[in-house]
Protein backbone atom coordinates (compact mmCIF):
# COMPACT_ATOMS: atom_id res chain seq x y z
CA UNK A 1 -14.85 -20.06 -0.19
CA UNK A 2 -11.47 -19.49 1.88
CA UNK A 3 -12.52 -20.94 4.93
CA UNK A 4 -11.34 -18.88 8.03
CA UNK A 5 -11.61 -18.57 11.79
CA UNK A 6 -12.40 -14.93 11.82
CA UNK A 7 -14.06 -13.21 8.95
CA UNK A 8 -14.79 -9.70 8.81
CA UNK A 9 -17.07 -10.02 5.72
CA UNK A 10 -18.48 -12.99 3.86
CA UNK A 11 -19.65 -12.71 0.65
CA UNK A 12 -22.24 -15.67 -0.25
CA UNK A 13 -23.43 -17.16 -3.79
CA UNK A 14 -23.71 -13.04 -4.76
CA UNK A 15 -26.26 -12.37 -7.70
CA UNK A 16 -26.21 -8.83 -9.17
CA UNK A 17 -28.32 -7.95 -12.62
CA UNK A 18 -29.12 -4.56 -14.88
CA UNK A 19 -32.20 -4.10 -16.37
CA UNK A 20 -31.17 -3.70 -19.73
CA UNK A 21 -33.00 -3.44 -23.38
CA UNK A 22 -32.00 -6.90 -23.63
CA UNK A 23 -33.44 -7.66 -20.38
CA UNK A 24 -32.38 -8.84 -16.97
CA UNK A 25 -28.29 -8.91 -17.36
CA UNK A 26 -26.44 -10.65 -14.61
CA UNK A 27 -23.40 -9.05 -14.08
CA UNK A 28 -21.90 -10.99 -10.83
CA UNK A 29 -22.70 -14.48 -11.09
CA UNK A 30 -22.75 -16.39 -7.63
CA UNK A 31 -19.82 -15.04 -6.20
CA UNK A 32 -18.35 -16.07 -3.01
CA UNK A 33 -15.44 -14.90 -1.04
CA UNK A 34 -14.02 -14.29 2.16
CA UNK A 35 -12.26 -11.62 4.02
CA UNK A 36 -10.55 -12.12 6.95
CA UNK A 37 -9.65 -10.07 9.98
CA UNK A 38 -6.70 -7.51 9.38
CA UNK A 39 -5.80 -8.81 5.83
CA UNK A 40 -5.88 -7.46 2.39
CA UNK A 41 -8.11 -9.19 0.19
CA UNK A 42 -7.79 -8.43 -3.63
CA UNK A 43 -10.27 -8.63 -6.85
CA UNK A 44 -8.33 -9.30 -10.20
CA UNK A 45 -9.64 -9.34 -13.82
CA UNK A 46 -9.96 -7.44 -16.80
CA UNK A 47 -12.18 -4.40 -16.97
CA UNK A 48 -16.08 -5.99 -17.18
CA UNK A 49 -15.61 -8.94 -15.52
CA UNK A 50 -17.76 -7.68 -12.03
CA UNK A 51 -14.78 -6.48 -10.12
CA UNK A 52 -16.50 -3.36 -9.20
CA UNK A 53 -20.17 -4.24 -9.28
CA UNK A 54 -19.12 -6.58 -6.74
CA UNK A 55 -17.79 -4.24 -4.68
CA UNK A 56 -20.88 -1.89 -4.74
CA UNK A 57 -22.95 -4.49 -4.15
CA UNK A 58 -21.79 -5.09 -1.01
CA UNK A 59 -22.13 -1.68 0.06
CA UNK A 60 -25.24 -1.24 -1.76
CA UNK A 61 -24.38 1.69 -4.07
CA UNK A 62 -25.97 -0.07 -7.35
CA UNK A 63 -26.76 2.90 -9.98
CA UNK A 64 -30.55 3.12 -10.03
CA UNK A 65 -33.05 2.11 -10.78
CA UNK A 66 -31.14 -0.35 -13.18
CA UNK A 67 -29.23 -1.95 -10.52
CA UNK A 68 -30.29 -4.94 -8.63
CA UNK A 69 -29.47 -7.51 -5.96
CA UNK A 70 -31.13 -10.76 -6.76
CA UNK A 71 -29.90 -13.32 -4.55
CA UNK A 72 -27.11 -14.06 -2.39
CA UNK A 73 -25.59 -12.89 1.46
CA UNK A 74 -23.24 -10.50 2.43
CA UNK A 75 -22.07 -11.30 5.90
CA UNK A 76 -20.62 -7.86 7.72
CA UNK A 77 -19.68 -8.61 11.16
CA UNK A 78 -22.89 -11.16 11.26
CA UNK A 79 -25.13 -8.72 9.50
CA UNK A 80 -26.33 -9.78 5.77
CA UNK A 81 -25.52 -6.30 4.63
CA UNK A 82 -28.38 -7.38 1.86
CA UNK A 83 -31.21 -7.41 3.91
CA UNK A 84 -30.75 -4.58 6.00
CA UNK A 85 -32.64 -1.68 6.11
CA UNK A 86 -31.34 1.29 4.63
CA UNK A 87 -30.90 3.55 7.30
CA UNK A 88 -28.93 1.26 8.56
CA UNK A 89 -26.44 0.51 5.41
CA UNK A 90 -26.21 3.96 4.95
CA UNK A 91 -25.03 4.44 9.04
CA UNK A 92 -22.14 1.32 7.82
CA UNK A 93 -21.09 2.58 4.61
CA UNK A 94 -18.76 5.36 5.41
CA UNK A 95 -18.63 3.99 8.86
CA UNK A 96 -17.87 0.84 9.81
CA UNK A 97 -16.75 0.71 5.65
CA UNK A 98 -14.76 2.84 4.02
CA UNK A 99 -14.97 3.14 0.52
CA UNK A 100 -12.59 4.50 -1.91
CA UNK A 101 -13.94 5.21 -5.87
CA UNK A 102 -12.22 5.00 -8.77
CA UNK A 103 -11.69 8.60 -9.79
CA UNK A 104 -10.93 10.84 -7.12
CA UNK A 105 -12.59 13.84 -9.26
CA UNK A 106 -15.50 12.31 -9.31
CA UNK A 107 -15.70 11.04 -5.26
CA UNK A 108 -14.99 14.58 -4.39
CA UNK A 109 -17.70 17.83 -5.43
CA UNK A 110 -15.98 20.34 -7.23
CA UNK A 111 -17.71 23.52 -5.63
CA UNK A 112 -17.35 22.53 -1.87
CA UNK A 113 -14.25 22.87 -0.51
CA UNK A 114 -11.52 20.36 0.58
CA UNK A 115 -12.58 20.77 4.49
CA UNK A 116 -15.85 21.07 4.13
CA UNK A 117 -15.89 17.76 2.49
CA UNK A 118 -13.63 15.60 5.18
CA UNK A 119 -15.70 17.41 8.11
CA UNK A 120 -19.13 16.59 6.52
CA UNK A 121 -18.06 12.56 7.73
CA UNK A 122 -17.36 13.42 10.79
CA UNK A 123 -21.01 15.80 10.79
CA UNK A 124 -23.13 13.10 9.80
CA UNK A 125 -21.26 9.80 11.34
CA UNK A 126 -19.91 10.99 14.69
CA UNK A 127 -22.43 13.91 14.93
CA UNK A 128 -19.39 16.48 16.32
CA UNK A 129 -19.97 20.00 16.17
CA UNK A 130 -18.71 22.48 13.20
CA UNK A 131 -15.69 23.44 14.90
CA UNK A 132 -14.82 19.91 16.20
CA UNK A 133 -15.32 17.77 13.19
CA UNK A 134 -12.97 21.03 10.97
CA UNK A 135 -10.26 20.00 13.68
CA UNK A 136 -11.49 16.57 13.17
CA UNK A 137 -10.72 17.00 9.49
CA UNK A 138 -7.30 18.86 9.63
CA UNK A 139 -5.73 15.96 11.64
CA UNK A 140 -7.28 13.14 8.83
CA UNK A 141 -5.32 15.45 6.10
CA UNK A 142 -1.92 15.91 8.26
CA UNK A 143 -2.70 11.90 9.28
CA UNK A 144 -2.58 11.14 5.11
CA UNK A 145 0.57 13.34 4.76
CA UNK A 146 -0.84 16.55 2.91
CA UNK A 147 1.09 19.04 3.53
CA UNK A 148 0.28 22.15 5.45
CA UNK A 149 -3.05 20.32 6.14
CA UNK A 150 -5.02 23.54 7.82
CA UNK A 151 -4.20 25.67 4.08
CA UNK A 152 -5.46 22.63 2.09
CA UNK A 153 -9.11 22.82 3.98
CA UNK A 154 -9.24 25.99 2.11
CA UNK A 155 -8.85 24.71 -0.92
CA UNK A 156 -10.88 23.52 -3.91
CA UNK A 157 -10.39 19.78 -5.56
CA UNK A 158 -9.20 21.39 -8.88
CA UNK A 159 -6.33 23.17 -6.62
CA UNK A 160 -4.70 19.75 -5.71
CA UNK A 161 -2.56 17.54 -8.07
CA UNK A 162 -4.11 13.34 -8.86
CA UNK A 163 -2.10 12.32 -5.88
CA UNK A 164 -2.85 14.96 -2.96
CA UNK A 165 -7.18 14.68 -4.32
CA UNK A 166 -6.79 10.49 -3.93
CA UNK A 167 -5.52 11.07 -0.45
CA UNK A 168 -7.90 12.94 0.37
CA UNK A 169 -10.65 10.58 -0.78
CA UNK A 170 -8.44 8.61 1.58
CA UNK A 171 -8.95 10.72 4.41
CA UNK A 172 -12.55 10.75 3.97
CA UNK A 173 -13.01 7.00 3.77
CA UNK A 174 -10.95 6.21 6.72
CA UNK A 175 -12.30 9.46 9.01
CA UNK A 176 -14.37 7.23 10.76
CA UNK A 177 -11.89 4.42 11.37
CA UNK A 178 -13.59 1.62 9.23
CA UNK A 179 -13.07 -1.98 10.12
CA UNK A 180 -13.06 -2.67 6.16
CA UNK A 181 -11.87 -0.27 3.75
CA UNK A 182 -12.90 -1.22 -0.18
CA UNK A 183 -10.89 0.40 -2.33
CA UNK A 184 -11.64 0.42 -6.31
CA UNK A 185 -8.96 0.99 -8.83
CA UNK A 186 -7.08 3.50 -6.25
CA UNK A 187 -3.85 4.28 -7.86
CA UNK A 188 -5.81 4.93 -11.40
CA UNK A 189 -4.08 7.73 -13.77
CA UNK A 190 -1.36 8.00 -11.03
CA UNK A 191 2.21 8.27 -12.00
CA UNK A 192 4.27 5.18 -11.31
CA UNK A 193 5.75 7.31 -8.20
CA UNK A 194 2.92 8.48 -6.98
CA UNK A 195 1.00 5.45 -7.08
CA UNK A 196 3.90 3.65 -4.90
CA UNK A 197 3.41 6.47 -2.29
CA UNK A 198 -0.68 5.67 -2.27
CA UNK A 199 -0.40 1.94 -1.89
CA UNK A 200 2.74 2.47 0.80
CA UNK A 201 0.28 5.31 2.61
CA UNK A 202 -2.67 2.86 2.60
CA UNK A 203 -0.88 -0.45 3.88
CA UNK A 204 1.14 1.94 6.33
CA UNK A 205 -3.00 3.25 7.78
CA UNK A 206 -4.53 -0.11 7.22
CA UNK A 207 -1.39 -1.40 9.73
CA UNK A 208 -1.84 1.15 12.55
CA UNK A 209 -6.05 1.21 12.36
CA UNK A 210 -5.75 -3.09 12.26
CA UNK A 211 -8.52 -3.03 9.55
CA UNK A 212 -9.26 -5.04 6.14
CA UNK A 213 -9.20 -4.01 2.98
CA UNK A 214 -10.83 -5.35 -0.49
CA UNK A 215 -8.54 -4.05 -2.95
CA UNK A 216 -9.51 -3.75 -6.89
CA UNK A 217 -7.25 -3.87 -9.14
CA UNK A 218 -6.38 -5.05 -12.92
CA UNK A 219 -2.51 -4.85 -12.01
CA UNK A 220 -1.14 -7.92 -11.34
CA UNK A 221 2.02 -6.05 -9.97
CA UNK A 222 -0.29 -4.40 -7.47
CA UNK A 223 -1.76 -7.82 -5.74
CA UNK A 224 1.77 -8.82 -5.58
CA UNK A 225 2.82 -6.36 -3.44
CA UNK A 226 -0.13 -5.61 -1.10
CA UNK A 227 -2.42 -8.34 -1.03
CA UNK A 228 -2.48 -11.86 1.57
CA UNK A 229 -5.52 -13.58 -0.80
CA UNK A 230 -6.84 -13.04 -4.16
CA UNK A 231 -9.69 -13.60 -5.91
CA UNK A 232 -9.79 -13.50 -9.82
CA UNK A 233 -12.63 -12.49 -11.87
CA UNK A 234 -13.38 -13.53 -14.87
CA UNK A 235 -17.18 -12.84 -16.62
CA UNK A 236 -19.10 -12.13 -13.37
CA UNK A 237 -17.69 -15.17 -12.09
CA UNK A 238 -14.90 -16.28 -9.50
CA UNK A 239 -12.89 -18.66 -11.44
CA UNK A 240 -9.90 -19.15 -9.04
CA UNK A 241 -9.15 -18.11 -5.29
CA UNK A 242 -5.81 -18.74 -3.06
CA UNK A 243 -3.05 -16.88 -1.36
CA UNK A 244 -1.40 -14.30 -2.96
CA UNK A 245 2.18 -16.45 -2.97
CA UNK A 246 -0.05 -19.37 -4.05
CA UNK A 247 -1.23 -18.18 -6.66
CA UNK A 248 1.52 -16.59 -8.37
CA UNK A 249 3.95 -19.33 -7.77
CA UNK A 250 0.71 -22.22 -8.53
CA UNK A 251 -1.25 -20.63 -11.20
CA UNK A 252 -4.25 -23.23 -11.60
CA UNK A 253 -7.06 -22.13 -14.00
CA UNK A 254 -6.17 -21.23 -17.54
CA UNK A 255 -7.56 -17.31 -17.42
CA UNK A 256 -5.18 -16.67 -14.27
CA UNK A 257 -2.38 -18.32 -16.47
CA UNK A 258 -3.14 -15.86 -18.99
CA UNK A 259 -2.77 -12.81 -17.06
CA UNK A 260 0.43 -14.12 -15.62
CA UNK A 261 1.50 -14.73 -18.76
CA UNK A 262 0.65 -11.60 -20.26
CA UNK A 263 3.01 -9.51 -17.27
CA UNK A 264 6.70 -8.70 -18.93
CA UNK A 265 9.74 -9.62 -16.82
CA UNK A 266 13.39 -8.33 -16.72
CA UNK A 267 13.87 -11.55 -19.27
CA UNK A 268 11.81 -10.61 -21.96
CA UNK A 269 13.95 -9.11 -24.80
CA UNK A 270 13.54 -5.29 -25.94
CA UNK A 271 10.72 -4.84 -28.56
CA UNK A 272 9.45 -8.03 -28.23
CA UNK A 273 5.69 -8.80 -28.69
CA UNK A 274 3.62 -9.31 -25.39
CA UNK A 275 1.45 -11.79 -24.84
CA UNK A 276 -2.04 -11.41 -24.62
CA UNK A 277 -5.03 -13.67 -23.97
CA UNK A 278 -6.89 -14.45 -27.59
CA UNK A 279 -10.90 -13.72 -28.05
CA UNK A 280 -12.74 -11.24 -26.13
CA UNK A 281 -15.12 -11.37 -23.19
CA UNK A 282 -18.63 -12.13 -24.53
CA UNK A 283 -21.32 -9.82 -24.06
CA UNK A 284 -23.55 -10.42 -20.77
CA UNK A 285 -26.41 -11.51 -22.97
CA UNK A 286 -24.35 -14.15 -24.85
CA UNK A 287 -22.58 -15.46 -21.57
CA UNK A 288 -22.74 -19.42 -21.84
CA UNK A 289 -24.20 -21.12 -18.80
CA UNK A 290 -21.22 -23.71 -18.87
CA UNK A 291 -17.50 -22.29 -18.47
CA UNK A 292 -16.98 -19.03 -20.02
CA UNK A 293 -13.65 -18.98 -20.43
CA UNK A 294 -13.92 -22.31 -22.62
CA UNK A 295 -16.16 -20.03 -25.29
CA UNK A 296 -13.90 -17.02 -25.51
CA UNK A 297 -11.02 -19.98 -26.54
CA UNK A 298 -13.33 -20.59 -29.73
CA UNK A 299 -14.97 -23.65 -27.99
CA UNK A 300 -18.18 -23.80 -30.09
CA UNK A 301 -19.45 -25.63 -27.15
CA UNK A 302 -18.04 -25.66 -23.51
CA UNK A 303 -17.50 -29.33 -22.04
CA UNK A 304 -20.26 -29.30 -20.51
CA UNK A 305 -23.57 -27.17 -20.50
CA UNK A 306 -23.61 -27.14 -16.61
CA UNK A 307 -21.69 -24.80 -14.30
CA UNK A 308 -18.12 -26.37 -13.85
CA UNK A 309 -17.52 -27.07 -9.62
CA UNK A 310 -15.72 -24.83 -8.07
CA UNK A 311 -13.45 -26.64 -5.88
CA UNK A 312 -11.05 -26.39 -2.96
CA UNK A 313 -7.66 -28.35 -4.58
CA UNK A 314 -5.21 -27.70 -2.40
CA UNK A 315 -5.64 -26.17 1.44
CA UNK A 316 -7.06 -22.81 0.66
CA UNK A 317 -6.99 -22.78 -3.11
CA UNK A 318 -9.97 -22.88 -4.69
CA UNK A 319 -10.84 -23.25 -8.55
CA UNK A 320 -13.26 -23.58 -11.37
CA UNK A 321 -12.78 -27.14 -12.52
CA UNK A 322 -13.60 -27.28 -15.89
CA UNK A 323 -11.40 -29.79 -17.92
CA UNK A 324 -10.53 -27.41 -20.55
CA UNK A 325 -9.78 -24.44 -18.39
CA UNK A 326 -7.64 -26.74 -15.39
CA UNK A 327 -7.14 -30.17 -17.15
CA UNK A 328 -7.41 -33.21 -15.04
CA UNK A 329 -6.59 -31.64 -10.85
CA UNK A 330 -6.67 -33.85 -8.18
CA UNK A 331 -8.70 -33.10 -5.20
């Protein structure tokens, strides 16, 4: 892990499996990671690989019954977040962490109304009064720049456009003033304009409240712009982990290579042919104990049958050091 003075959360050897027909599937393999005070952590990879699992794991929002935590610590101010009770996780999450889903339709009930929905946080986590958590509410919308806030409390999530129902998921996750905000996939099915105003309102809140944010994300372009540290995903797995500059400028594992690759700059010609990473993620049944990434390059066997290190090879970059994947890195 990124070691750091002050660490709002630490995530520790993480183990998270579905009971399947095929049996016990792990779908986030021993991942650790760190996130430090006031900075903006984010989770790369494609779509499978235990970005979001990860992240409702540590809130403990697993779908049931198929969902469990088998081994691991999350660290949450000094609390392992895995052993606590769950009166108490469910007093944190919404709280002291804000969480922000994936579809903003589906984070917000369609037959309640907008208000009702922001003061409902402020009901059950600061226990204020009807009237006071309403005014509560109003100032969260006018504080995420909806316009004519008190009309919108009025209104249903089907009145609002994609951009005005994310920031009010927004709203909700940050009513409380969170410490850590997790926010997965939050500029999905936005426009390109819109999803510039989300990420500019979000690093604009997380700058005047002082608090972290886990941010999840397949777009490279994102994590460019917004994030200090990333962390990519590949198979359930952390494969590589560094700062944001550092990585993008010092690209160490071949899967991160691949995604870098695969972005198109202002010097690739007109009509050309992207490039993409060959083979496909394995299914979690047929996941190889040894480096996964070796057997979706065609390996018939990886290098080795044993879980490559994952090493620190440079001050605060960290990497799965299989041969194949890295080649021969000092450390």
């Amino acid at each position: 892990m990124i070691p750091e003075t002050e660490n709002i959360l630490e995530v520790d050897k993480l183990i998270t499996s579905f009971e399947t027909d095929r049996g016990l599937l792990r779908a986030v393999d021993q991942v650790s990671f760190t996130v430090p005070a006031g900075k903006t952590v984010g989770i790369v990879g494609e779509s499978g690989c235990g970005k979001s699992v990860t992240a409702m794991s540590i809130v403990r929002l697993l779908p049931q019954p198929a969902g469990k935590i088998l081994g691991g610590h999350v660290y949450f101010r000094g609390r392992d977040l895995v052993r606590a009770s769950e009166k108490e996780i469910q007093r944190i999450r919404g709280g002291e962490i804000g969480v922000i889903f994936q579809e903003p339709m589906a984070a917000l009930n369609p037959v309640h109304r907008i208000g009702r929905q922001v003061a409902e946080v402020f009901r059950i986590h600061k226990k204020l009064s009807k009237k006071d958590a309403w005014a509560a509410a109003t100032e969260m919308l006018e504080l995420v720049r909806i316009p004519a806030p008190e009309k919108r409390m009025m209104d249903y999530p089907h009145h609002l456009s994609g951009g005005m129902r994310q920031r009010v998921v927004i709203a909700m996750a940050l009513a409380c003033r969170p410490s850590l905000l997790i926010a997965d996939e939050p500029t999905t099915a936005l426009d390109v304009t819109v999803q510039a105003q989300i990420l500019d309102l979000m690093q604009r809140l997380q700058a005047e409240m002082g608090m972290s944010t886990i941010l999840i994300t397949h777009d490279l372009g994102v994590i460019a712009e917004t994030c200090d540290e990333v962390v990519v995903m590949y198979a359930g797995r952390v494969v590589e982990q560094a700062k944001a500059r550092e990585l993008f400028e010092r690209p160490l594992h071949a899967y991160t290579k691949g995604l870098l690759a695969s972005i198109p700059t202002l010097e690739t010609p007109p009509k050309s042919v992207l490039k993409t990473i060959p083979g496909m993620v394995a299914p979690l049944a047929d996941l190889s104990h040894g480096c996964r990434f070796c057997q979706r390059m065609g390996r018939t066997a990886p290098v080795s049958r044993e879980r490559p290190r994952f090493s620190e090879v440079s001050p605060g970059h960290w990497v799965e050091t299989c041969p194949e994947c890295t080649g021969n890195i000092e450390h």
